[in-house]
Protein backbone atom coordinates (compact mmCIF):
# COMPACT_ATOMS: atom_id res chain seq x y z
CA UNK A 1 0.00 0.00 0.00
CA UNK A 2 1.41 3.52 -0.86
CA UNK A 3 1.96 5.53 1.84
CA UNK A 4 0.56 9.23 1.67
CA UNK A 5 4.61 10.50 2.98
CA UNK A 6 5.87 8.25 0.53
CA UNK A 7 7.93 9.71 -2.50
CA UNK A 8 7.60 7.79 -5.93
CA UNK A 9 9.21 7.91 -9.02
CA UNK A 10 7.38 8.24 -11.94
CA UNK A 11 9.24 5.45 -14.56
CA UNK A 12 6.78 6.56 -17.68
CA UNK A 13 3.34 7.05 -19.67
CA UNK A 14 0.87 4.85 -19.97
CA UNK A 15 -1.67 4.87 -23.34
CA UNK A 16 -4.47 6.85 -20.80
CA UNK A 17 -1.80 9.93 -20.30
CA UNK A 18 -0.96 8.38 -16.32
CA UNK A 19 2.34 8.74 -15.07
CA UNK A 20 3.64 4.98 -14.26
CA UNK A 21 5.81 4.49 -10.70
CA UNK A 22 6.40 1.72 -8.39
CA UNK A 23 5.60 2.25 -4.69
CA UNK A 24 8.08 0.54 -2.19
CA UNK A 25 6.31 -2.80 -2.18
CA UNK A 26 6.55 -3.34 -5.47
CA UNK A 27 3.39 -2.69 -6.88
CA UNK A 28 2.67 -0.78 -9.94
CA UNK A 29 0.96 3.41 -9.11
CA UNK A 30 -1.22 4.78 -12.56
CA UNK A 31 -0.73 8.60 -11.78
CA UNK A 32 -2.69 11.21 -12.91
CA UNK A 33 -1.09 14.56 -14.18
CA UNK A 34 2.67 12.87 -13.66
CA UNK A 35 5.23 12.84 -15.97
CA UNK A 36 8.26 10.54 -16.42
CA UNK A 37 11.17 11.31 -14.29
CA UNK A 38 9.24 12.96 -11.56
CA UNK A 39 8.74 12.59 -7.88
CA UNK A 40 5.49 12.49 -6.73
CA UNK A 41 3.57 12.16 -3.08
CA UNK A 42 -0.37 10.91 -4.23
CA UNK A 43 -3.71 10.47 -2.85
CA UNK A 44 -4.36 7.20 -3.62
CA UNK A 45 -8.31 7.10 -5.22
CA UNK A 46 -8.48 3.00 -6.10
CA UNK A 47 -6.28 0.24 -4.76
CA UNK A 48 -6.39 -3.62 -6.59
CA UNK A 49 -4.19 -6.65 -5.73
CA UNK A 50 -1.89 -5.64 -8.75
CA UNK A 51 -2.09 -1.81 -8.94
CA UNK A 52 -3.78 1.53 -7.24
CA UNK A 53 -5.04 5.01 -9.16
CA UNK A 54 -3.81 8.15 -7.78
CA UNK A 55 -3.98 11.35 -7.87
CA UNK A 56 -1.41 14.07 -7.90
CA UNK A 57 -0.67 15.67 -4.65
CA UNK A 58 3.00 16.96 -4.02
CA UNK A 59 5.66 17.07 -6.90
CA UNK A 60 9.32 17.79 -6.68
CA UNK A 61 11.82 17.29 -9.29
CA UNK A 62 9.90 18.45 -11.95
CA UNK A 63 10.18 17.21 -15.77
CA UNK A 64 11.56 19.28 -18.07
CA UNK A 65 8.61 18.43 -20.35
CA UNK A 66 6.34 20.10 -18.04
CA UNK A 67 4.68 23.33 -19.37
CA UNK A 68 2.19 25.67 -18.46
CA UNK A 69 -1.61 24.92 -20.03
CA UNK A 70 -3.39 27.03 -22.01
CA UNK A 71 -6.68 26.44 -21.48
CA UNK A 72 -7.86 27.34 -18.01
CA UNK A 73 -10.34 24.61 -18.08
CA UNK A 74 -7.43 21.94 -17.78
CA UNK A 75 -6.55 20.31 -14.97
CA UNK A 76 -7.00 17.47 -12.32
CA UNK A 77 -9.27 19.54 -10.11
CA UNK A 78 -13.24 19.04 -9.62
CA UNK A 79 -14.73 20.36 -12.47
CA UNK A 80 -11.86 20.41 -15.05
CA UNK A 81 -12.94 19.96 -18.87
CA UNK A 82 -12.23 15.75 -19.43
CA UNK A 83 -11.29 17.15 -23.47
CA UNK A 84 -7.42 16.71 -22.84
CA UNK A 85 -5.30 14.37 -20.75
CA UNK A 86 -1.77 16.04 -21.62
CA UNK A 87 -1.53 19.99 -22.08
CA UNK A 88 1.18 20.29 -19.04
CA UNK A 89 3.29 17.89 -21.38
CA UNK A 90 5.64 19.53 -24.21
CA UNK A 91 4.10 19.13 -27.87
CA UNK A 92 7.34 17.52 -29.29
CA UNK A 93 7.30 14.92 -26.13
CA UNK A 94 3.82 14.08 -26.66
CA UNK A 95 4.51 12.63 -29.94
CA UNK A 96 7.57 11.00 -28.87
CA UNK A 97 5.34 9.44 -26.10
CA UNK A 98 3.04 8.04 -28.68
CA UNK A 99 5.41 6.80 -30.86
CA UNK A 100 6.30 5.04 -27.75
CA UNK A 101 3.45 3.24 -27.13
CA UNK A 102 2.82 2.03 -31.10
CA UNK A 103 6.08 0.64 -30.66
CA UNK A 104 5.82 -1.30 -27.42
CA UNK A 105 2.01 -2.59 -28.92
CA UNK A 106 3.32 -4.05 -31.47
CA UNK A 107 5.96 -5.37 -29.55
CA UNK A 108 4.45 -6.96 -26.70
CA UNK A 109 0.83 -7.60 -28.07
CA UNK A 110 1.94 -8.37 -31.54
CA UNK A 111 4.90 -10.08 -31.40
CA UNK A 112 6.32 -7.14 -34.40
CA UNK A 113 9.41 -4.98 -34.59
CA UNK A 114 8.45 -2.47 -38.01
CA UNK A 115 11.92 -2.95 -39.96
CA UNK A 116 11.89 0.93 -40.28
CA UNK A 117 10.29 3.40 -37.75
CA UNK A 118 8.42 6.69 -39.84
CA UNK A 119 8.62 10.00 -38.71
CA UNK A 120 5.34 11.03 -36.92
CA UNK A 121 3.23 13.16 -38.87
CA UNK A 122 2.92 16.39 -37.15
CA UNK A 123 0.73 19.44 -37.41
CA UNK A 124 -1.06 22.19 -35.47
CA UNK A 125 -1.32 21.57 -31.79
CA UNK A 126 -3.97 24.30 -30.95
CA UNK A 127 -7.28 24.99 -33.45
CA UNK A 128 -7.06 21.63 -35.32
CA UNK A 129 -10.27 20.06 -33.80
CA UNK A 130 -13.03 20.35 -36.78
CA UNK A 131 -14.97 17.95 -35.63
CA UNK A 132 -16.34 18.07 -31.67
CA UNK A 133 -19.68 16.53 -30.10
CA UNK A 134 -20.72 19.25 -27.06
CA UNK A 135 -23.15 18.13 -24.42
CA UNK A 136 -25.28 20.85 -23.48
CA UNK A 137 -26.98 20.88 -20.02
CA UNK A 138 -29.75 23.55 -18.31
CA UNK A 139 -28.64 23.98 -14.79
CA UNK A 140 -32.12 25.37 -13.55
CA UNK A 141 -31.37 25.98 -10.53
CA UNK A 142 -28.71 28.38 -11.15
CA UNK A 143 -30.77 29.35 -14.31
CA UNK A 144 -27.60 28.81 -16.64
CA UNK A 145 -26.92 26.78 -19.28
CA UNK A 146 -23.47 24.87 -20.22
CA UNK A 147 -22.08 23.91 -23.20
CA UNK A 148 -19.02 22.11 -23.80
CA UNK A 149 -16.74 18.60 -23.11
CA UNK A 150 -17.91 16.56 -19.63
CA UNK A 151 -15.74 17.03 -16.74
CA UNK A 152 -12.82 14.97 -15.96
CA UNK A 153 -14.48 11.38 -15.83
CA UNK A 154 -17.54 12.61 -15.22
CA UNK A 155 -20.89 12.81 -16.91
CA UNK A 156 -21.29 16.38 -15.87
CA UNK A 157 -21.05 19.04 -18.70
CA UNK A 158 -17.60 21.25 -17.68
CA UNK A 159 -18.38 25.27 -17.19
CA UNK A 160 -16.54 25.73 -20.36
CA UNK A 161 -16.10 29.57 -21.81
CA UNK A 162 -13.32 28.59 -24.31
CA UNK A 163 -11.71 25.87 -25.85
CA UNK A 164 -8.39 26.02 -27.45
CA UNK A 165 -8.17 22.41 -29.35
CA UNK A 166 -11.34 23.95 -31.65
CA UNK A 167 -10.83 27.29 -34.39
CA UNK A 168 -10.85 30.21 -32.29
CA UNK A 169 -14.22 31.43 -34.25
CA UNK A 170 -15.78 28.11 -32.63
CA UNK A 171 -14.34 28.77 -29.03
CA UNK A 172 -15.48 32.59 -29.27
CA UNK A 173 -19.29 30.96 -29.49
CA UNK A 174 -19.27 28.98 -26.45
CA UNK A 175 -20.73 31.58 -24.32
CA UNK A 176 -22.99 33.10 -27.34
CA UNK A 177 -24.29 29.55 -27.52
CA UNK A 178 -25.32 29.44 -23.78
CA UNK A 179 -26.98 32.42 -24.19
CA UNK A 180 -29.38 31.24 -27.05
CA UNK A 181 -29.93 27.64 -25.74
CA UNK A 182 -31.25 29.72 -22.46
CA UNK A 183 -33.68 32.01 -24.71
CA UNK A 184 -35.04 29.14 -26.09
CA UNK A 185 -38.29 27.56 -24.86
CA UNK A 186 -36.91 24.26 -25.57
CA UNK A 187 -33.91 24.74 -23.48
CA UNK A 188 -34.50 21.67 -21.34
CA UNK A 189 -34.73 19.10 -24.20
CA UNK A 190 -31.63 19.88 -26.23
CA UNK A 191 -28.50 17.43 -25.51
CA UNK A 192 -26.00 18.09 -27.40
CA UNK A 193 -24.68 20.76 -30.43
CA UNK A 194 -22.50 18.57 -32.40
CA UNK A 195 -19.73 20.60 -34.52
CA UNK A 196 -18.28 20.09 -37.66
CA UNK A 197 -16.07 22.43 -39.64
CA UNK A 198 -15.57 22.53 -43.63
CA UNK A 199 -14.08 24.69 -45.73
CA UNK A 200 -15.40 27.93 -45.32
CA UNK A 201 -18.36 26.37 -43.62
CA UNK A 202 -19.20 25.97 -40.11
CA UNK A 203 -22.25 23.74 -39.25
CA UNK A 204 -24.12 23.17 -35.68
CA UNK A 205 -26.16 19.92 -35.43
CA UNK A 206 -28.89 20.90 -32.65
CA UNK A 207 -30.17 17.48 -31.32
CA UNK A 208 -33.40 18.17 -30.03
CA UNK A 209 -35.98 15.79 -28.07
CA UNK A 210 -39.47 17.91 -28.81
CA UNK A 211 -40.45 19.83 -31.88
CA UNK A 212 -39.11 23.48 -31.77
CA UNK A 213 -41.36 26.79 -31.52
CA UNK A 214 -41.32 29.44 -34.67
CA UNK A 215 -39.74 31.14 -31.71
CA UNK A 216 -37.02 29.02 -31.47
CA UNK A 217 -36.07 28.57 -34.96
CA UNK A 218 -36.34 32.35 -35.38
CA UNK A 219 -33.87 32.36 -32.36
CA UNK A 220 -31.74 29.44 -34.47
CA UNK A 221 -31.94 31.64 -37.75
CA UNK A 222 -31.03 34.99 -35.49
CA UNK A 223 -27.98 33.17 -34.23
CA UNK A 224 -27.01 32.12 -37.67
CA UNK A 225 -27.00 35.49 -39.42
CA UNK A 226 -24.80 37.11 -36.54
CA UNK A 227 -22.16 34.01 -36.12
CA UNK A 228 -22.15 33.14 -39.63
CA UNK A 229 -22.89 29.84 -39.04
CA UNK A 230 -25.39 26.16 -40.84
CA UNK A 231 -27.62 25.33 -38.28
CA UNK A 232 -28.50 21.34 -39.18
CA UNK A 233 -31.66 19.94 -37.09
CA UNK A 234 -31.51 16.37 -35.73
CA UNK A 235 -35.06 15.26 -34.18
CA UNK A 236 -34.09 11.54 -33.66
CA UNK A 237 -31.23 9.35 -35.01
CA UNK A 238 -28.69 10.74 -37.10
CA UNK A 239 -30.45 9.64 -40.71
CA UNK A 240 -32.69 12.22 -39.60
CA UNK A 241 -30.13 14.88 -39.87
CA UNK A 242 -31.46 17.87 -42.17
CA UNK A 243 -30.51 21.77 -42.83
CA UNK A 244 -32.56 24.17 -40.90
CA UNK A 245 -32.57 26.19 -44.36
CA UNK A 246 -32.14 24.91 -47.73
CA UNK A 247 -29.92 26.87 -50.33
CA UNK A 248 -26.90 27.40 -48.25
CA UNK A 249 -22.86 26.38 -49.15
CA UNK A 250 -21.98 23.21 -49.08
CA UNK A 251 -20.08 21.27 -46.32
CA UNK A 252 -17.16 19.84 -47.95
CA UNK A 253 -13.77 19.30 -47.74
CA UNK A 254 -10.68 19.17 -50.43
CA UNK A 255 -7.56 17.26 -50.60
CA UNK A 256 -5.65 19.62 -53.07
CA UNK A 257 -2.78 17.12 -53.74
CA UNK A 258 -5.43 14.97 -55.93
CA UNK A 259 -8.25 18.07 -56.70
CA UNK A 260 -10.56 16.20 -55.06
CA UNK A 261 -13.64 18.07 -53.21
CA UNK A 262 -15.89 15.36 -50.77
CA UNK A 263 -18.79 16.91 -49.61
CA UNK A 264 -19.88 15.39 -46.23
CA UNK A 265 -23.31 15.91 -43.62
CA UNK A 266 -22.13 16.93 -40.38
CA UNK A 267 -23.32 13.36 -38.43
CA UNK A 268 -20.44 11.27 -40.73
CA UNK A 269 -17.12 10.32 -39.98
CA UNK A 270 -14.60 12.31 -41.30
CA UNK A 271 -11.15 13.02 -39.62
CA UNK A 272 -11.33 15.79 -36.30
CA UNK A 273 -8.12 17.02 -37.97
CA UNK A 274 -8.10 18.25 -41.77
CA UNK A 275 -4.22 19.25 -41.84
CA UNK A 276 -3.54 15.89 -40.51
CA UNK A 277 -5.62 14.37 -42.82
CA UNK A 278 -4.62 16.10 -46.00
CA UNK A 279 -1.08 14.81 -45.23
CA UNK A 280 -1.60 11.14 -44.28
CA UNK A 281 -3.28 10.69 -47.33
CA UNK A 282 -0.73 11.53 -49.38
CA UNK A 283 1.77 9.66 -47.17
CA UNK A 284 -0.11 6.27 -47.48
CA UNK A 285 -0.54 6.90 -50.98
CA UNK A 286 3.22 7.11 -51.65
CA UNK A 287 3.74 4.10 -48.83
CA UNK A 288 1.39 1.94 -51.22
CA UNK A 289 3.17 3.29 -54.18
CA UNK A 290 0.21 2.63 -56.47
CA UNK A 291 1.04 2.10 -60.60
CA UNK A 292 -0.76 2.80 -63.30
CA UNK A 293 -1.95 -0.66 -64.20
CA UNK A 294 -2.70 -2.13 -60.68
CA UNK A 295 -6.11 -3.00 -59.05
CA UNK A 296 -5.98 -1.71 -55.28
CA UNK A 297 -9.16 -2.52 -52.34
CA UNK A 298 -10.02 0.30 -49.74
CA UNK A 299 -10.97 -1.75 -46.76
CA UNK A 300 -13.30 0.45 -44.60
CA UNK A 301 -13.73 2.56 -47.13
CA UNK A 302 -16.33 5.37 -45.61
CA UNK A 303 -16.64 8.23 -47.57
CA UNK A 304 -14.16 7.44 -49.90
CA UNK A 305 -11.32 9.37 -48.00
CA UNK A 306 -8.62 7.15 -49.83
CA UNK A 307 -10.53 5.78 -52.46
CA UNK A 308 -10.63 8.34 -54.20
CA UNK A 309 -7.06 9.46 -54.30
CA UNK A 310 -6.31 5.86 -54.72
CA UNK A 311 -8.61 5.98 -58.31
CA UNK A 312 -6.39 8.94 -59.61
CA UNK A 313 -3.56 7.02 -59.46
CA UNK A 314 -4.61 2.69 -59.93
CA UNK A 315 -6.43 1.17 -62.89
CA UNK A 316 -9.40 0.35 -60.54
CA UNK A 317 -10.17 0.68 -57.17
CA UNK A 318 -12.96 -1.21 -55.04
CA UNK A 319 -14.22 0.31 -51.97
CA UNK A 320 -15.89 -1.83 -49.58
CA UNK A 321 -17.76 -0.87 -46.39
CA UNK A 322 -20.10 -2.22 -44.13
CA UNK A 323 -23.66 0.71 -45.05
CA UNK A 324 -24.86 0.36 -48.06
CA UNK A 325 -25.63 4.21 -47.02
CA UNK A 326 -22.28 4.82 -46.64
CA UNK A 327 -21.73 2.94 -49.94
CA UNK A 328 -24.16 5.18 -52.15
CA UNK A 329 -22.70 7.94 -50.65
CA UNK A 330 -19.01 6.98 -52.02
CA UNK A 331 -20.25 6.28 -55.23
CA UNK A 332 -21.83 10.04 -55.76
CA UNK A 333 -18.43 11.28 -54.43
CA UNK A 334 -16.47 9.29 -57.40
CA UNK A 335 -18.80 10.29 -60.17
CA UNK A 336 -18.98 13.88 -58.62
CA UNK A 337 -15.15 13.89 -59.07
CA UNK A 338 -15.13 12.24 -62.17
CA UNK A 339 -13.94 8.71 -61.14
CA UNK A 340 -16.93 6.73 -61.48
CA UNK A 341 -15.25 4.86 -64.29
CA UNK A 342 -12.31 3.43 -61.75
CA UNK A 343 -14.00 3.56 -58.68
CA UNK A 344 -16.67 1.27 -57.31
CA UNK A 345 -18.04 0.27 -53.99
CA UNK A 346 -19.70 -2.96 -52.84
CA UNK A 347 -21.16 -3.03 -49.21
CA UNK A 348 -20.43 -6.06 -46.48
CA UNK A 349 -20.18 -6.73 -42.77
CA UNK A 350 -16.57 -6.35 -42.75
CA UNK A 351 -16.39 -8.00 -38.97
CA UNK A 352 -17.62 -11.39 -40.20
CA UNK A 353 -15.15 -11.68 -43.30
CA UNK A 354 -14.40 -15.14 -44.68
CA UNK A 355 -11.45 -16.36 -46.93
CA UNK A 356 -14.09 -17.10 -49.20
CA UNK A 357 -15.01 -13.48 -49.29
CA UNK A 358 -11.65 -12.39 -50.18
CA UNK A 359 -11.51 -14.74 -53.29
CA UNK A 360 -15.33 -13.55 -54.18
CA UNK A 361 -14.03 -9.88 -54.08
CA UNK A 362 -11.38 -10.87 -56.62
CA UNK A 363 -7.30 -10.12 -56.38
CA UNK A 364 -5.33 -6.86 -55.68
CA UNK A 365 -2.14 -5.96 -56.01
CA UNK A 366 -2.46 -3.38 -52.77
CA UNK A 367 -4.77 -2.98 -50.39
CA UNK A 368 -5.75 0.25 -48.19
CA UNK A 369 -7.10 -0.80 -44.53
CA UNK A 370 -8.22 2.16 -43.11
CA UNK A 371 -10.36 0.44 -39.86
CA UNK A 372 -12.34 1.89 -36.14
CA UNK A 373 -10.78 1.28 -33.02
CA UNK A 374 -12.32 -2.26 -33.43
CA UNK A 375 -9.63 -3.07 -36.14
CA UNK A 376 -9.61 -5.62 -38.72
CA UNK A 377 -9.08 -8.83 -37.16
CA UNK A 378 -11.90 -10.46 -39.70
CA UNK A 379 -9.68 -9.43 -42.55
CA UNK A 380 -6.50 -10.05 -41.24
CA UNK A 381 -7.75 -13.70 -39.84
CA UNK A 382 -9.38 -14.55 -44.01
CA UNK A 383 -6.19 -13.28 -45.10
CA UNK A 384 -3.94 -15.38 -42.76
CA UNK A 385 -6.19 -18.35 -43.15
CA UNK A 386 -5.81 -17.98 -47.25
CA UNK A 387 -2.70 -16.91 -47.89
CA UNK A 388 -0.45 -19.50 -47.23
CA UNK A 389 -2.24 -22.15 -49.70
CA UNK A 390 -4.38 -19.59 -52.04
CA UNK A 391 -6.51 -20.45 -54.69
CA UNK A 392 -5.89 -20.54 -58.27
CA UNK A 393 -6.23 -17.34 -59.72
CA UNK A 394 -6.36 -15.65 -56.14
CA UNK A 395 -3.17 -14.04 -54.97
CA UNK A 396 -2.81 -12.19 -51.22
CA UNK A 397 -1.84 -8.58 -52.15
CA UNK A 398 2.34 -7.70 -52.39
CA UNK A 399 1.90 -4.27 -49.69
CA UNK A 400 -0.56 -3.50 -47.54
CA UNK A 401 -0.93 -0.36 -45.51
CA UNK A 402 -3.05 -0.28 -42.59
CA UNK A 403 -3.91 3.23 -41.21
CA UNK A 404 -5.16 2.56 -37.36
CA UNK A 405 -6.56 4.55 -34.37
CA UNK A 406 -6.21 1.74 -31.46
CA UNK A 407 -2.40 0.66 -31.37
CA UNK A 408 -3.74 -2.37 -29.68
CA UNK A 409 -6.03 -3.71 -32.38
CA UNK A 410 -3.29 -2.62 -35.26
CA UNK A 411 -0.75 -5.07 -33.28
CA UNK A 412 -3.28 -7.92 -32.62
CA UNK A 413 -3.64 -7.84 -36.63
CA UNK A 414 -0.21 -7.02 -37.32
CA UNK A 415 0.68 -10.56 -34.93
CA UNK A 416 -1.80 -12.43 -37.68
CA UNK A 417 -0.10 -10.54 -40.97
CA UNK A 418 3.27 -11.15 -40.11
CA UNK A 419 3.59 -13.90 -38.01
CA UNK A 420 0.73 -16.07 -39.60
CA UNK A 421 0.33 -14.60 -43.41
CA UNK A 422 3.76 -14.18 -43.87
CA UNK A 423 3.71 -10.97 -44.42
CA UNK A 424 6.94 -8.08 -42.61
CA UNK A 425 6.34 -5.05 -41.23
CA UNK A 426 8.40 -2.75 -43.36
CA UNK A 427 7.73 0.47 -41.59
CA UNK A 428 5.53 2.16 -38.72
CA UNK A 429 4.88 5.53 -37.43
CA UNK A 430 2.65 7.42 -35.03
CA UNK A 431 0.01 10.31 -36.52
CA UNK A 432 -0.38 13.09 -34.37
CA UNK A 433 -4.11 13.67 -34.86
CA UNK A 434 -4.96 14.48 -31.57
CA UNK A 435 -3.05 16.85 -29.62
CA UNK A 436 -2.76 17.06 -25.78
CA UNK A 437 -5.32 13.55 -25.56
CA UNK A 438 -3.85 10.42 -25.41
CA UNK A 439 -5.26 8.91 -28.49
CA UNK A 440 -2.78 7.54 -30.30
CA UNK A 441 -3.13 6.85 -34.56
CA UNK A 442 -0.77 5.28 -36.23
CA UNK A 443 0.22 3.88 -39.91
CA UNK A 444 1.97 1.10 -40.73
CA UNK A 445 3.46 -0.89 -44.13
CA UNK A 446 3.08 -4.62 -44.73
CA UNK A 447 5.20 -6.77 -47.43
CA UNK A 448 5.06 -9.99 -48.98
CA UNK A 449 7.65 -11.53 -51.45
């Protein structure tokens, strides 16, 4: 049991942000707001026969990674804003920190070492977040309203006036936004704002559990014309998604590298971070190394985020996803882009894949795996259970590269590629599309002679 006098040292990271020490029995201390190299005294919060969660109570010896935060909302007090784990650690060491831990998954879950390690991709630390889900919350008995990220694991909304991960034309709205969510008659039925930011087009989803009043949508409208901003209406699940008023820009985004524009509704899944995104595209393309002549599969193919690149540079490209929604939608995207004739789309559950649905999908030369945090073991399981004896006139592809936003599910399927399907790990690397949280994405490159 850690004493409360007791001094430890803080040895490293762990993938929630914790600083990781030892207490003088032996047993392992998950530290909040501690950073490697630092000496800590704790309040201890949980205690288990292998490990205790604690708090941050008395530091000496500081890091030299430690740094002020920006955002006065931070912090490991009551009623700090749960939206980022590691503003008082240095930019540059957060990324080496996550580098980190794709390397030890891999290692230790997957049984990999990546023949070549990639330098992280990088980009804006503050005003990258385009995409953010706000829960609001009318506190009647104080008659205020809040808007913003929950607390600190909690499911209480934090007392947010600014946020520094979002554009600063988003943060300057918080407190405009409390304001009109109290005028509104509907105040107490409205959970959540969800944000999403295209280019030159900011849109507000209002989730909203009753009809609203002409007073309230004049209120909506009001708010629109002053903040310059698409207020989207979402009565029940997210099909149900709609413009308050027709006729307005589009929501879209571009990847410039390929002239490609992909419009999107607010409700899908497109990357939180467009600078990010605009260069990991490009990187995977070049890590694929696509020519002319080959045929290439996007795995998880959503919106067509890399199939669409992909068709400006392969003969053909198949995108395959699990909504036939999701499919339609990629297929307008291609012929609005003027690659309906290389790209196509074919919908399946891609969490119950089969070696026989490989074959049925016909061979690549490349594939793109671009999976959720679930990862792909269904793939990567067909493909290790096929590849070693495949079918005539089926061949597993020669490079795979397998964007990921769990490190532990990219190593489980990594283990299956390389030490099953006979595939190497060429090269890894950590993308920084979250800064100051502890989500980790990564990339990696997969070979076979």
């Amino acid at each position: 049991m850690t004493e409360r006098d007791e001094w430890l040292t803080v040895e490293s990271l762990d993938i929630e942000a914790q600083g990781v020490a030892h207490n003088s029995e032996g047993k392992v201390v998950f530290i909040e707001g501690a950073l490697p190299g630092e000496q800590a005294q704790v309040d201890v919060l949980k205690r288990k026969n292998q490990w205790e969660q604690a708090t941050l109570r008395a530091l000496r010896r500081e890091s030299s990674q430690r740094v002020r935060p920006v955002c006065p909302h931070f912090g490991l007090h009551a009623g700090a804003c749960g939206g980022c784990k590691m503003q008082h650690l240095h930019a540059g060491a957060q990324v080496a920190i996550k580098q980190r831990v794709l390397e030890d998954n891999l290692a230790h879950l997957g049984k990999v070492k990546p023949e070549r390690m990639l330098r992280p991709i990088e980009g804006p630390t503050w005003g990258y977040r385009l995409r953010a889900r706000l829960s609001v919350r009318y506190v009647a008995k104080k008659g205020t309203v809040l808007v913003g990220f929950h607390e600190r694991k909690s499911r209480y909304v934090a007392d947010m006036s600014e946020c520094h991960v979002v554009p600063r034309h988003v943060s300057d709205m918080l407190l405009p936004l409390r304001a009109l969510i109290g005028m509104m008659e509907a105040r107490e039925r409205l959970p959540q704002i969800e944000l999403a930011v295209g280019d030159g087009v900011t849109a507000l989803v209002l989730r909203h559990l009753e009809p609203l009043s002409p007073g309230d949508l004049k209120h909506l409208r009001d708010f629109a014309a002053k903040h310059g901003v698409q207020w989207w209406l979402q009565p029940k699940g997210p099909e149900t998604v709609h413009l308050l008023d027709e006729g307005g820009p589009e929501l879209a985004y571009t990847l410039p590298e390929f002239g490609l524009t992909m419009p999107f509704k607010p409700t899908d899944f497109t990357q939180v971070n467009h600078q990010i995104n605009t260069v990991l595209v490009g990187r995977a393309l070049r890590l694929l190394d696509v020519q002319p002549g080959e045929r290439v599969i996007d795995w998880f193919c959503g919106l067509g985020n890399f199939t669409l690149p992909l068709a400006t540079r392969a003969r053909e490209v198949l995108g395959i996803e699990g909504s036939e929604v999701l499919v339609e939608r990629s297929r307008q995207n291609a012929v609005r882009n003027g690659l309906g004739a290389k790209a196509s789309f074919a919908a399946r559950n891609l969490f119950e894949l089969t070696p026989e649905d490989l074959v049925s999908f016909g061979a690549a030369d490349k594939w793109l795996v671009d999976p959720p945090r679930e990862g792909a073991f269904a793939l990567a399981k067909a493909l290790a259970d096929i590849a070693p004896a495949a079918p005539a006139g089926w061949a597993p592809p020669k490079r795979i590269v397998y964007v990921s936003c769990n490190p532990a599910t990219l190593a489980r399927d990594a283990g299956l590629l390389v030490n099953v399907a006979g595939y190497r790990c060429t090269a890894a690397g950590a993308v920084n599309m979250f800064p100051h949280t502890a989500h980790v994405e990564s990339i990696a490159v997969f070979e076979r002679s």
